[in-house]
C-alpha atoms as a PDB file:
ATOM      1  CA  UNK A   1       3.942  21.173  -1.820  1.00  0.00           C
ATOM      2  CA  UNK A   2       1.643  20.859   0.823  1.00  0.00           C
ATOM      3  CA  UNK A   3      -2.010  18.911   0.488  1.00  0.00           C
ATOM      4  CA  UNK A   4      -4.710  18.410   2.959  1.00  0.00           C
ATOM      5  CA  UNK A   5      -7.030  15.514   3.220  1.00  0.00           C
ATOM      6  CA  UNK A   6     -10.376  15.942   4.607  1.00  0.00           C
ATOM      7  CA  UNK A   7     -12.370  13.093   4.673  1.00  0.00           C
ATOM      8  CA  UNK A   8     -15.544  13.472   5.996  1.00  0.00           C
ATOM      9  CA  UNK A   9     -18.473  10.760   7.473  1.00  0.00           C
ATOM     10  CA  UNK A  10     -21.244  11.070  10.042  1.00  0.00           C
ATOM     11  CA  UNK A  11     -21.222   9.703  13.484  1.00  0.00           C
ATOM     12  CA  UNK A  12     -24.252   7.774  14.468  1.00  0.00           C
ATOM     13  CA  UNK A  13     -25.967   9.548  16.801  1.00  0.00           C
ATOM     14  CA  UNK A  14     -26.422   7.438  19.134  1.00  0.00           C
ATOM     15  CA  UNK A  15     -22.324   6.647  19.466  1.00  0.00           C
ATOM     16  CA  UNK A  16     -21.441  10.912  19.651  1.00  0.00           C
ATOM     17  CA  UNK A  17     -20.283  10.814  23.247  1.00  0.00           C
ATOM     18  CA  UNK A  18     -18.738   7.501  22.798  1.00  0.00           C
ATOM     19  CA  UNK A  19     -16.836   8.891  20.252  1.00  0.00           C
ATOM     20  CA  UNK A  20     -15.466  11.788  21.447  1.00  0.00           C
ATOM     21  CA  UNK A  21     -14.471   9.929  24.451  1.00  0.00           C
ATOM     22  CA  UNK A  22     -12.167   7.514  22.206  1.00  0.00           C
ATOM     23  CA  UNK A  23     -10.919  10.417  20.367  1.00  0.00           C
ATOM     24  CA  UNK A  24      -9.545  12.214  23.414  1.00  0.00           C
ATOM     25  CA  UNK A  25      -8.358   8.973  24.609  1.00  0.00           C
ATOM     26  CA  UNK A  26      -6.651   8.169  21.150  1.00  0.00           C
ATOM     27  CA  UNK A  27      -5.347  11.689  19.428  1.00  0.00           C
ATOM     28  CA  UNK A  28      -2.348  11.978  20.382  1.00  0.00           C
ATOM     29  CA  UNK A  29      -2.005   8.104  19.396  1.00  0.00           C
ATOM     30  CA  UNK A  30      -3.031   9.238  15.905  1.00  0.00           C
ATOM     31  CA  UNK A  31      -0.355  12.366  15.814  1.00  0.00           C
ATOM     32  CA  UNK A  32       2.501  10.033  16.692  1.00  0.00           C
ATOM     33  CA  UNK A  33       1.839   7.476  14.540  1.00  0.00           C
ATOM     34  CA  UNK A  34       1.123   8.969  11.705  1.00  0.00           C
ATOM     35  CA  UNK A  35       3.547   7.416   8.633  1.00  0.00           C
ATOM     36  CA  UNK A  36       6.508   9.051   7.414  1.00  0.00           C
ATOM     37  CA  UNK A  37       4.851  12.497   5.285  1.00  0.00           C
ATOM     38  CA  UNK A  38       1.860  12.625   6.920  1.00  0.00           C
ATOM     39  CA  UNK A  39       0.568  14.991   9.619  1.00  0.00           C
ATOM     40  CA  UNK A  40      -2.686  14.080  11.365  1.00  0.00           C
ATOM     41  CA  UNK A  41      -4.346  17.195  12.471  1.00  0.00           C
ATOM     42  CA  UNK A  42      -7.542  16.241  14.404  1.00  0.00           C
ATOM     43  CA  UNK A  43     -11.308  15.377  13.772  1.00  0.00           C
ATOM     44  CA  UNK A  44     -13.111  18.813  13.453  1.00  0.00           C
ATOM     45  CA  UNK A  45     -16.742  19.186  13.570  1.00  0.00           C
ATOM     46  CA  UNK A  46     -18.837  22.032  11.896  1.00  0.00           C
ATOM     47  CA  UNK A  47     -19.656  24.988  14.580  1.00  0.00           C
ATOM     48  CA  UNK A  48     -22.550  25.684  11.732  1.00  0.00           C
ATOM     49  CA  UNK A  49     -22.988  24.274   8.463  1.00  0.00           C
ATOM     50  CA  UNK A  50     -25.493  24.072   6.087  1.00  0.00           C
ATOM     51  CA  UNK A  51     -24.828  20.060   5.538  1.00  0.00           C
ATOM     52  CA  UNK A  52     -28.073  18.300   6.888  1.00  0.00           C
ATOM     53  CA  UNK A  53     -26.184  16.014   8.513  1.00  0.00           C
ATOM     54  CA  UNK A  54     -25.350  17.300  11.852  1.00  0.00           C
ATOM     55  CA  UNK A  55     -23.011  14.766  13.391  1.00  0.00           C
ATOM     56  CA  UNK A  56     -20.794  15.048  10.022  1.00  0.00           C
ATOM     57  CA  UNK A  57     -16.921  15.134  11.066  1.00  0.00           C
ATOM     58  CA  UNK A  58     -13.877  15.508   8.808  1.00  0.00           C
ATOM     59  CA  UNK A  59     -10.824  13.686   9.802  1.00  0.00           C
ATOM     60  CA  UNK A  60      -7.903  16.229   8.655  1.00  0.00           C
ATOM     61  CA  UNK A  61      -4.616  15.010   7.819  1.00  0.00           C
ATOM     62  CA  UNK A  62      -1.570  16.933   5.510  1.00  0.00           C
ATOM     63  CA  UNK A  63       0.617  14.714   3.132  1.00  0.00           C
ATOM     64  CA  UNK A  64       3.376  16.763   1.730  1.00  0.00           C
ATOM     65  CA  UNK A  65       3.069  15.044  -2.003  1.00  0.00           C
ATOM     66  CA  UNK A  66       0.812  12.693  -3.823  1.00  0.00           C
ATOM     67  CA  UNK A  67       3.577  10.001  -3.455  1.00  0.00           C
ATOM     68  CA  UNK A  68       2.586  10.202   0.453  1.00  0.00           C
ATOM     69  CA  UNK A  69      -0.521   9.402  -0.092  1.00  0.00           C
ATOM     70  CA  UNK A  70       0.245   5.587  -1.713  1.00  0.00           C
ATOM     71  CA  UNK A  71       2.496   5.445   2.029  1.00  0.00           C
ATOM     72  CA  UNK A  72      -1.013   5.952   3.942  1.00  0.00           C
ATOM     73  CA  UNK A  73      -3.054   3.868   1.744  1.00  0.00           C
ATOM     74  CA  UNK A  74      -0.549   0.841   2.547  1.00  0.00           C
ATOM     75  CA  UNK A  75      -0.391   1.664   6.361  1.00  0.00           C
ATOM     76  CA  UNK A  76      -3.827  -0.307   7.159  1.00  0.00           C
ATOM     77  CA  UNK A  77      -1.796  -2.831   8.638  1.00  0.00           C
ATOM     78  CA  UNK A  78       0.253  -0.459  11.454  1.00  0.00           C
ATOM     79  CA  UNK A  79      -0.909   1.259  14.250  1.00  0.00           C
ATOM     80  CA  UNK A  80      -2.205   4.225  12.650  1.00  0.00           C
ATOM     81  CA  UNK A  81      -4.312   1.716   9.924  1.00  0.00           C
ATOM     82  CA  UNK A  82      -5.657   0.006  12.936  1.00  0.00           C
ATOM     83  CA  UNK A  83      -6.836   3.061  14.701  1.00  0.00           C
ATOM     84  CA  UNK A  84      -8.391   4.621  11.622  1.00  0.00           C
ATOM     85  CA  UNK A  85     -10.179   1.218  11.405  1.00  0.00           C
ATOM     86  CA  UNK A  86     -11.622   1.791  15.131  1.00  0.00           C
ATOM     87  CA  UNK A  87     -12.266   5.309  14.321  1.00  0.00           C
ATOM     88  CA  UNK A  88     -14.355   4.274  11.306  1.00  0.00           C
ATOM     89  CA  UNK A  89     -16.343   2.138  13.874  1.00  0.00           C
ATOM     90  CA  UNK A  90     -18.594   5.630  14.841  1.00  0.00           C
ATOM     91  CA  UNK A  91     -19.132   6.797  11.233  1.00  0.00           C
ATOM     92  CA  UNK A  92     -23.296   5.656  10.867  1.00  0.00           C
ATOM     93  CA  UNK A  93     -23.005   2.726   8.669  1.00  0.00           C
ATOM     94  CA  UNK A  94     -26.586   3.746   6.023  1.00  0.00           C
ATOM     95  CA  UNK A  95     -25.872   3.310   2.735  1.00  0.00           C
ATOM     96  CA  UNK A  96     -28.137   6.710   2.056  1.00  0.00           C
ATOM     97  CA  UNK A  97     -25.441   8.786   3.608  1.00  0.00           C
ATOM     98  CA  UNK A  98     -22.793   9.938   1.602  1.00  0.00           C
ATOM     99  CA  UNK A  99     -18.960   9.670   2.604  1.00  0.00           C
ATOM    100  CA  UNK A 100     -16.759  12.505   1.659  1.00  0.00           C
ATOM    101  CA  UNK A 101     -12.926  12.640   0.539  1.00  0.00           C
ATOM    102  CA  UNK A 102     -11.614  16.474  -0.720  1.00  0.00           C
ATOM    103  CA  UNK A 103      -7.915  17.466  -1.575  1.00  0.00           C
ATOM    104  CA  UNK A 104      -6.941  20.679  -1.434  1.00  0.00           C
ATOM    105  CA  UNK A 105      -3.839  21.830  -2.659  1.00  0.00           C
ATOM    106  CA  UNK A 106      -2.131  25.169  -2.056  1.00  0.00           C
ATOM    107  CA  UNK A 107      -3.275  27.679  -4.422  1.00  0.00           C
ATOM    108  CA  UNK A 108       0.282  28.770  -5.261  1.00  0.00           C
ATOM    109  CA  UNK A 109       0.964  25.460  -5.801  1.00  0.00           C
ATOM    110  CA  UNK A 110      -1.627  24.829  -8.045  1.00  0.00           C
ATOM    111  CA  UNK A 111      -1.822  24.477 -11.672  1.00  0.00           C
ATOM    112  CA  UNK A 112      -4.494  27.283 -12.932  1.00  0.00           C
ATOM    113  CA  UNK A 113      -6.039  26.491 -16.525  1.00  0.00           C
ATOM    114  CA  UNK A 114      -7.176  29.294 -18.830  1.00  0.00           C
ATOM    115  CA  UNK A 115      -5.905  32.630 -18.023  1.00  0.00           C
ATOM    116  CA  UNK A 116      -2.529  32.572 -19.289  1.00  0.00           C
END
């Protein structure tokens, strides 16, 4: 089974280049030290959306079962915890703006309800 995580904030405006600067500097920091069922696959930002928010990024990651996803919520302390802690540094801290966190599952994978 494979699930991705997107969890989405907005950068403060004011720390954008600042924060694409860490990112290049940090990425492949992120990939490597992702724990054990978990692939980090970047920080993606909309080309066009219709989200009024336009410094909102998604940080993408795949766990391969819901099991994996207890493994990242106790990595805080490692080096991946502590770089998702700096990352979170950018997102614009106003309580007005909404945080986002969606799970998709494959489709095959999925259970469908209702048209048996």
């Amino acid at each position: 089974m494979n699930i991705l995580v997107f969890e989405g904030g907005v950068i403060a405006p004011n720390k954008l280049g600042e924060a694409q600067a860490w990112l290049s500097d940090n990425d492949a920091d992120l990939r490597s030290t992702a724990p054990e069922g978990t692939t980090y696959m970047g920080v993606y930002s909309p080309i066009f959306s219709s989200s009024k928010y336009p410094t909102e990024v998604f940080l993408v990651y795949s766990v391969n079962n819901y099991g994996d996803l207890d493994q990242l919520a106790g990595a805080s302390g490692s080096r991946f915890g502590r770089l998702l802690g700096e990352w979170d540094g950018f997102l614009d801290d106003d309580p007005s703006l909404k945080m986002s966190k969606v799970l998709y599952k494959s489709l095959t994978a999925a259970t469908v309800w209702g048209n048996e």
